[in-house]
PDB file of N, CA and C in Angstrom:
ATOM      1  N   UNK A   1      -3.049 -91.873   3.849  1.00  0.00           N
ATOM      2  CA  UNK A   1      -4.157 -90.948   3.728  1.00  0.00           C
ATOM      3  C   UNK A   1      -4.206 -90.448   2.279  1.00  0.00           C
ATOM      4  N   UNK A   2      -5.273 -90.502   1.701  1.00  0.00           N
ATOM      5  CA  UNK A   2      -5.673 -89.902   0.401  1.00  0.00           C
ATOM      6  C   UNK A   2      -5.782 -88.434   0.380  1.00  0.00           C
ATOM      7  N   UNK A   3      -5.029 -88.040  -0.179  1.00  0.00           N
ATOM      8  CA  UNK A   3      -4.971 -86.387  -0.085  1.00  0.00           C
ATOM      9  C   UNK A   3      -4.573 -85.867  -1.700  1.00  0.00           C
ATOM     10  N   UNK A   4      -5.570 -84.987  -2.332  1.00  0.00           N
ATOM     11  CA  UNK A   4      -5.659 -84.760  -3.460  1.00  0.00           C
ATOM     12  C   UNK A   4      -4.995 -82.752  -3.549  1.00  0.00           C
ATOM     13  N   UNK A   5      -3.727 -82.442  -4.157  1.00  0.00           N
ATOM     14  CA  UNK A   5      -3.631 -81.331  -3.900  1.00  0.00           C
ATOM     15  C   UNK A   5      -3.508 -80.700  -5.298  1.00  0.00           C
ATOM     16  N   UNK A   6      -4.581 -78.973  -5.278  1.00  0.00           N
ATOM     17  CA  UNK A   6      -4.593 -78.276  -6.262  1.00  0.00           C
ATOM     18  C   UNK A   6      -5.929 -79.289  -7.101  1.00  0.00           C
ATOM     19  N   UNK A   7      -6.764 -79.633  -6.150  1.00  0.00           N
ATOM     20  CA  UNK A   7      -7.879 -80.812  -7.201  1.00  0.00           C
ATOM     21  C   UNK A   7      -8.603 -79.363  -8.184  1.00  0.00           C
ATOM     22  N   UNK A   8      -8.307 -79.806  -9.284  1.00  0.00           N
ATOM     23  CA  UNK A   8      -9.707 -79.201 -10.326  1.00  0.00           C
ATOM     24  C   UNK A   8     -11.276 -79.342 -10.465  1.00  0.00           C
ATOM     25  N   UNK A   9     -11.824 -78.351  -9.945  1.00  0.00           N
ATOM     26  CA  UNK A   9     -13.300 -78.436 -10.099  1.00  0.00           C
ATOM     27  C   UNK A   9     -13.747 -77.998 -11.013  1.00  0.00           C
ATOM     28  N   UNK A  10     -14.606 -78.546 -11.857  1.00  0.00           N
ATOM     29  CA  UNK A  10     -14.894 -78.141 -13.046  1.00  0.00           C
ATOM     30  C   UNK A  10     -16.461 -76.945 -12.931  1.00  0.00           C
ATOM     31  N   UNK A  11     -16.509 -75.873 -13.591  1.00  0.00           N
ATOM     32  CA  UNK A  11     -17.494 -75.260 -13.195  1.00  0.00           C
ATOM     33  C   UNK A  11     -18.179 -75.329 -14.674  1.00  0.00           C
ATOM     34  N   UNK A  12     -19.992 -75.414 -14.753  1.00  0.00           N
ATOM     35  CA  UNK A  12     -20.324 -75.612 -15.612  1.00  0.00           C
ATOM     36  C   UNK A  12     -21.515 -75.281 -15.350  1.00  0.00           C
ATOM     37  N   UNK A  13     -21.699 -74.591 -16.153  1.00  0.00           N
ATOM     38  CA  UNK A  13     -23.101 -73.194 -16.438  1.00  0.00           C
ATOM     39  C   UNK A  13     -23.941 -73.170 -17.203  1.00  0.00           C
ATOM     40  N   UNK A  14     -25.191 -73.582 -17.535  1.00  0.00           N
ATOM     41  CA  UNK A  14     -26.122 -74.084 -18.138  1.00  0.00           C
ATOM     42  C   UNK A  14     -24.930 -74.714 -19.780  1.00  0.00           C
ATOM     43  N   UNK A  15     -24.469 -75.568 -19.418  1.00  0.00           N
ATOM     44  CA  UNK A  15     -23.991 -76.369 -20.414  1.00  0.00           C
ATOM     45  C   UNK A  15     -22.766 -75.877 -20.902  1.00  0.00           C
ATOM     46  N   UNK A  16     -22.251 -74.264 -20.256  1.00  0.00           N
ATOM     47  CA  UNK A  16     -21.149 -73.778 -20.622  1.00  0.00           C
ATOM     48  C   UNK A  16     -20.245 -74.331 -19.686  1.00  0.00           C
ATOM     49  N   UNK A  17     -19.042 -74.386 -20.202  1.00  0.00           N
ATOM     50  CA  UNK A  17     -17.830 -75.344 -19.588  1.00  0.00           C
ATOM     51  C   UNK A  17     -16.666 -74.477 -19.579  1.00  0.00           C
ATOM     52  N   UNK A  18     -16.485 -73.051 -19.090  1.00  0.00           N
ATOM     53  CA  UNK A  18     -15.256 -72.645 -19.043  1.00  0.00           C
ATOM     54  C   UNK A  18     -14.035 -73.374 -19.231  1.00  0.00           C
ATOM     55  N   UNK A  19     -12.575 -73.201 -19.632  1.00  0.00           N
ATOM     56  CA  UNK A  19     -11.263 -73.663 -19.461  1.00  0.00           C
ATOM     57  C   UNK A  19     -11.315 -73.557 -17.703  1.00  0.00           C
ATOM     58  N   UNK A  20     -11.248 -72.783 -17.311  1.00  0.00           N
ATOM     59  CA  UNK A  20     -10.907 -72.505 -15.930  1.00  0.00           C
ATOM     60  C   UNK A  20     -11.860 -72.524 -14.959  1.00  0.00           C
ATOM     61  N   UNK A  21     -12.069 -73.233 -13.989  1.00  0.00           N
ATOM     62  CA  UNK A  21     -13.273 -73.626 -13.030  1.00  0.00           C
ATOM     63  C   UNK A  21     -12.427 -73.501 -11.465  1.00  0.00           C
ATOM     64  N   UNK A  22     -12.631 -74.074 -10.732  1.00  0.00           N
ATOM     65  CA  UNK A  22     -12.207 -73.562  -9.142  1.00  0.00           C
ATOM     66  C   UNK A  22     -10.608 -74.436  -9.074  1.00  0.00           C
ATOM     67  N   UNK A  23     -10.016 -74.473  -8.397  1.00  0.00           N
ATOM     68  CA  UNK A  23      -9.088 -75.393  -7.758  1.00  0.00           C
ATOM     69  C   UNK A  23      -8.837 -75.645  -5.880  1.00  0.00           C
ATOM     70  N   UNK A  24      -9.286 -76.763  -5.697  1.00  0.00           N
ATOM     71  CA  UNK A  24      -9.347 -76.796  -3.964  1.00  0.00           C
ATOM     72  C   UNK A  24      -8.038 -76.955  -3.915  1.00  0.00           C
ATOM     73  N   UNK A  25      -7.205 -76.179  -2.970  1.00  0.00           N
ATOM     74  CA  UNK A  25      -6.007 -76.223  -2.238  1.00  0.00           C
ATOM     75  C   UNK A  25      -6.331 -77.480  -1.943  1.00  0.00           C
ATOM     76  N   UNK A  26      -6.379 -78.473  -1.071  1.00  0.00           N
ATOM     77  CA  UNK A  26      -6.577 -80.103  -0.870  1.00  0.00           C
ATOM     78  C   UNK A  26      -7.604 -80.494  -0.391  1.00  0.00           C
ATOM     79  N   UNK A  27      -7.698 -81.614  -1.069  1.00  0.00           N
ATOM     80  CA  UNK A  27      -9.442 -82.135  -0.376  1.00  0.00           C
ATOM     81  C   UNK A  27      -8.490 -83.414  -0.332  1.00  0.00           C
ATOM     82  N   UNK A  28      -8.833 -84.046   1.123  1.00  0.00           N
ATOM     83  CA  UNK A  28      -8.463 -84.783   1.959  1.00  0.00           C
ATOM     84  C   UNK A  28      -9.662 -86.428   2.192  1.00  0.00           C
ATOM     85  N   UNK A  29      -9.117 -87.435   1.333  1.00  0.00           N
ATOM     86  CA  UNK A  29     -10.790 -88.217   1.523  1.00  0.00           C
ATOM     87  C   UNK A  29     -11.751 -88.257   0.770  1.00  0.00           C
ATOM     88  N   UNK A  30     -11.567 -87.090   0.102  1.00  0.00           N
ATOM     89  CA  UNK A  30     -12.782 -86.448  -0.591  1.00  0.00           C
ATOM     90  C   UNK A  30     -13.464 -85.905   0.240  1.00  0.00           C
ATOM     91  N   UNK A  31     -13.725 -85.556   1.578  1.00  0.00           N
ATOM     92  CA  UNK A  31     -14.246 -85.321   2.680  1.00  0.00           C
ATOM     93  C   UNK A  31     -14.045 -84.291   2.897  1.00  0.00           C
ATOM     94  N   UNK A  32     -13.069 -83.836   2.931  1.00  0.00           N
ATOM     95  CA  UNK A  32     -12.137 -82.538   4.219  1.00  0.00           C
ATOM     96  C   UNK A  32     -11.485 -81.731   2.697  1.00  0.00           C
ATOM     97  N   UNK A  33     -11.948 -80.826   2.862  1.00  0.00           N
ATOM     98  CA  UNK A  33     -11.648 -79.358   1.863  1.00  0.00           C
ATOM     99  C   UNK A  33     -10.736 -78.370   2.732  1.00  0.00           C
ATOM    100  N   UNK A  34      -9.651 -78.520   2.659  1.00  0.00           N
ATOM    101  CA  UNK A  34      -8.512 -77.609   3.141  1.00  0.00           C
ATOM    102  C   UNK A  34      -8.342 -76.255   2.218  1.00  0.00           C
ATOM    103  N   UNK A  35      -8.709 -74.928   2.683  1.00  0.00           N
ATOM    104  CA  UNK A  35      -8.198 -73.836   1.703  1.00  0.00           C
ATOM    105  C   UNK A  35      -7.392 -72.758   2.325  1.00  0.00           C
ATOM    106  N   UNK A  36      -5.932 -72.637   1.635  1.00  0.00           N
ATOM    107  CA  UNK A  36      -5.258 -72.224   2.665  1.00  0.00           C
ATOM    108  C   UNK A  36      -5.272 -70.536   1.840  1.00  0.00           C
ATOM    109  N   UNK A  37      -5.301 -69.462   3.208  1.00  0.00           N
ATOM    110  CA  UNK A  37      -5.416 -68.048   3.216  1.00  0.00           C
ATOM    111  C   UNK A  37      -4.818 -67.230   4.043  1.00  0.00           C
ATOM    112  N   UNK A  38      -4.451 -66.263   3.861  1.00  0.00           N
ATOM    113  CA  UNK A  38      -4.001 -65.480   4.625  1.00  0.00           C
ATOM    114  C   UNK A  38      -4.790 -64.203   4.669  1.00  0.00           C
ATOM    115  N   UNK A  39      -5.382 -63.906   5.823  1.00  0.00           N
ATOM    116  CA  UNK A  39      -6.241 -62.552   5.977  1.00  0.00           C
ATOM    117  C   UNK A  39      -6.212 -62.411   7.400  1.00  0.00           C
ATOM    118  N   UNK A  40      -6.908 -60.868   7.451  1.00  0.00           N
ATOM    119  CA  UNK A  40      -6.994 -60.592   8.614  1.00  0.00           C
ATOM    120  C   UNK A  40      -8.370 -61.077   9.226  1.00  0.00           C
ATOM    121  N   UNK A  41      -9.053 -61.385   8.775  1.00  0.00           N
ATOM    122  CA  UNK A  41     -10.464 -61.633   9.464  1.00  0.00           C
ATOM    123  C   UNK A  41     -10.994 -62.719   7.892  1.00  0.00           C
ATOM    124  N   UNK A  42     -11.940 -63.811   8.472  1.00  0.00           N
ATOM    125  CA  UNK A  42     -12.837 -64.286   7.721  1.00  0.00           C
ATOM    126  C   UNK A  42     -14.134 -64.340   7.512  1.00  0.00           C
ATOM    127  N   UNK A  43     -14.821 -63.982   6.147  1.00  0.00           N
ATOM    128  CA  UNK A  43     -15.819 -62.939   5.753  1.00  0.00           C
ATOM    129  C   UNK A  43     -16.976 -63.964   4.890  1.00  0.00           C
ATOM    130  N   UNK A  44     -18.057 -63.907   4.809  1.00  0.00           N
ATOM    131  CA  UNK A  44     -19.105 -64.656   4.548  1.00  0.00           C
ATOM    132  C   UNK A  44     -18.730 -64.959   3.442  1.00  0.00           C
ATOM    133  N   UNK A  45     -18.023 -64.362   2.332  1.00  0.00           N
ATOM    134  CA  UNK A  45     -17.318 -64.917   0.434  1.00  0.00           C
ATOM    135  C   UNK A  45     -16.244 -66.072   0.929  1.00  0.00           C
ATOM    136  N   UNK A  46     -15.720 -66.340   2.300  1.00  0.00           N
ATOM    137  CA  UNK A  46     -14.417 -67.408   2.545  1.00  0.00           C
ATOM    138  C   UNK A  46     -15.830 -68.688   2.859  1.00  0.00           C
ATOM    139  N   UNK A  47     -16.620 -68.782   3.014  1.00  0.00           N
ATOM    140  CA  UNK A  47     -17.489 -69.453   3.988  1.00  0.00           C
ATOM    141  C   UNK A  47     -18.496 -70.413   2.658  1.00  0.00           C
ATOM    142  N   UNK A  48     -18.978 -69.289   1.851  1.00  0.00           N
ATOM    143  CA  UNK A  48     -19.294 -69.320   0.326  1.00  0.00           C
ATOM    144  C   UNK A  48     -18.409 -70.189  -0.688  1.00  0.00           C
ATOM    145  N   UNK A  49     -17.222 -69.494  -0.549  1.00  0.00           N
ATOM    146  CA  UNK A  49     -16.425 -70.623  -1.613  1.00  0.00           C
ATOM    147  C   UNK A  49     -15.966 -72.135  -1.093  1.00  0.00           C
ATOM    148  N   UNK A  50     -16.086 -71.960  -0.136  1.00  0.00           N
ATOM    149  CA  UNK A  50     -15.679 -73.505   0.774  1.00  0.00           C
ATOM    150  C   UNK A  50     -17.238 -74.192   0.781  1.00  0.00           C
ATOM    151  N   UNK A  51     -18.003 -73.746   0.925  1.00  0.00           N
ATOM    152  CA  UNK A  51     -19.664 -74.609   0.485  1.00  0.00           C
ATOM    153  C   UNK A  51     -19.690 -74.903  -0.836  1.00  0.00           C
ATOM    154  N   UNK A  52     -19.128 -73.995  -1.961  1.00  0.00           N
ATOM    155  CA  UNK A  52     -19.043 -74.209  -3.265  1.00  0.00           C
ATOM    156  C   UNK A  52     -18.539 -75.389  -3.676  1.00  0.00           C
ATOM    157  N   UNK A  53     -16.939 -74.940  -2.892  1.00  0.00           N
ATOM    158  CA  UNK A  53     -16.020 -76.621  -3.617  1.00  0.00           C
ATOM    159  C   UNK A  53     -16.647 -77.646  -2.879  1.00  0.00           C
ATOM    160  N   UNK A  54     -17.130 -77.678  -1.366  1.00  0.00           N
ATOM    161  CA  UNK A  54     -18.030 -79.111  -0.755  1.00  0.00           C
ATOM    162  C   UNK A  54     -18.768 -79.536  -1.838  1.00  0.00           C
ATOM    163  N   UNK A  55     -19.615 -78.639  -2.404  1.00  0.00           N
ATOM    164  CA  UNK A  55     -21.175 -79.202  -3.534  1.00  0.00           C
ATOM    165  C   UNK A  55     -20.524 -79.755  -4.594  1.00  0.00           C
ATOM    166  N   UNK A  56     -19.171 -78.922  -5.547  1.00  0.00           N
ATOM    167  CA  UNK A  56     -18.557 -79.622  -6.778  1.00  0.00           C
ATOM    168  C   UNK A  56     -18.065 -81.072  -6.392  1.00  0.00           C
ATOM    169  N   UNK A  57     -17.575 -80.812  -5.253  1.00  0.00           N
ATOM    170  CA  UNK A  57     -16.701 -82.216  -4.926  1.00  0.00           C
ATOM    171  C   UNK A  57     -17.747 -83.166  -4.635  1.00  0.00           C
ATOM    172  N   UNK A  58     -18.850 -83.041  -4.654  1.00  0.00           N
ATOM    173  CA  UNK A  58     -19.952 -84.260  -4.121  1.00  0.00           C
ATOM    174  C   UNK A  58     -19.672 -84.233  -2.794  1.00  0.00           C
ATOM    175  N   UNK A  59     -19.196 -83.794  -2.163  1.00  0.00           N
ATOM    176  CA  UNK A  59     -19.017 -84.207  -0.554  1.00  0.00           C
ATOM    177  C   UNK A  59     -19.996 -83.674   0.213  1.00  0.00           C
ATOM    178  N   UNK A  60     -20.061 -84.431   1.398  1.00  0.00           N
ATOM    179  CA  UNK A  60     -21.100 -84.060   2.309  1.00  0.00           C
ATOM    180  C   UNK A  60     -20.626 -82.970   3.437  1.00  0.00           C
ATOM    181  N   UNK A  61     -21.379 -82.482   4.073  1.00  0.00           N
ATOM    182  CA  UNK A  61     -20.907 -81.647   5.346  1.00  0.00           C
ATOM    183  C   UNK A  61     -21.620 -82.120   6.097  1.00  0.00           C
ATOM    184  N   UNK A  62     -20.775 -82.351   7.374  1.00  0.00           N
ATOM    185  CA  UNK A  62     -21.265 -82.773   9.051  1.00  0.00           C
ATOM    186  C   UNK A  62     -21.098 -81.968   9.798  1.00  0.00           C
ATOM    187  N   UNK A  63     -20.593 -80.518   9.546  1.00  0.00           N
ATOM    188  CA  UNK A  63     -21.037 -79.465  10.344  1.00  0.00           C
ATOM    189  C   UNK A  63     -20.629 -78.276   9.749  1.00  0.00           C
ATOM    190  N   UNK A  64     -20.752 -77.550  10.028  1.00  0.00           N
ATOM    191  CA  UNK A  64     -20.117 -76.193  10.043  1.00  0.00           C
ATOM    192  C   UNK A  64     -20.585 -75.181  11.033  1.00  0.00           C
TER     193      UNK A  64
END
């Protein structure tokens, strides 16, 4: 299984290129975005950043 851990996403803002852009805990396939957390409840910003890294990574979603 192809499993990419700590992948770098590069974030880039009308042509600005920060040093520092996202990092997916593992994307699996390129497919499957694993982000690992610890909280008491999960909140529409956990839901947000996991659609974020899907769009950087080119990957598709088949559900949510």
């Amino acid at each position: 299984m192809y499993v990419e851990k700590e992948k770098p996403m590069p974030l880039i803002y009308k042509e600005v290129k920060p040093e520092v852009g996202y990092r997916i805990d593992l994307l699996v396939k390129k497919r499957i975005v694993v982000v690992i957390k610890v909280a008491d409840s999960f909140t529409d910003v956990y839901l947000a950043r996991v659609l974020t890294y899907l769009r950087l990574a080119n990957a598709e979603l088949d559900c949510c």
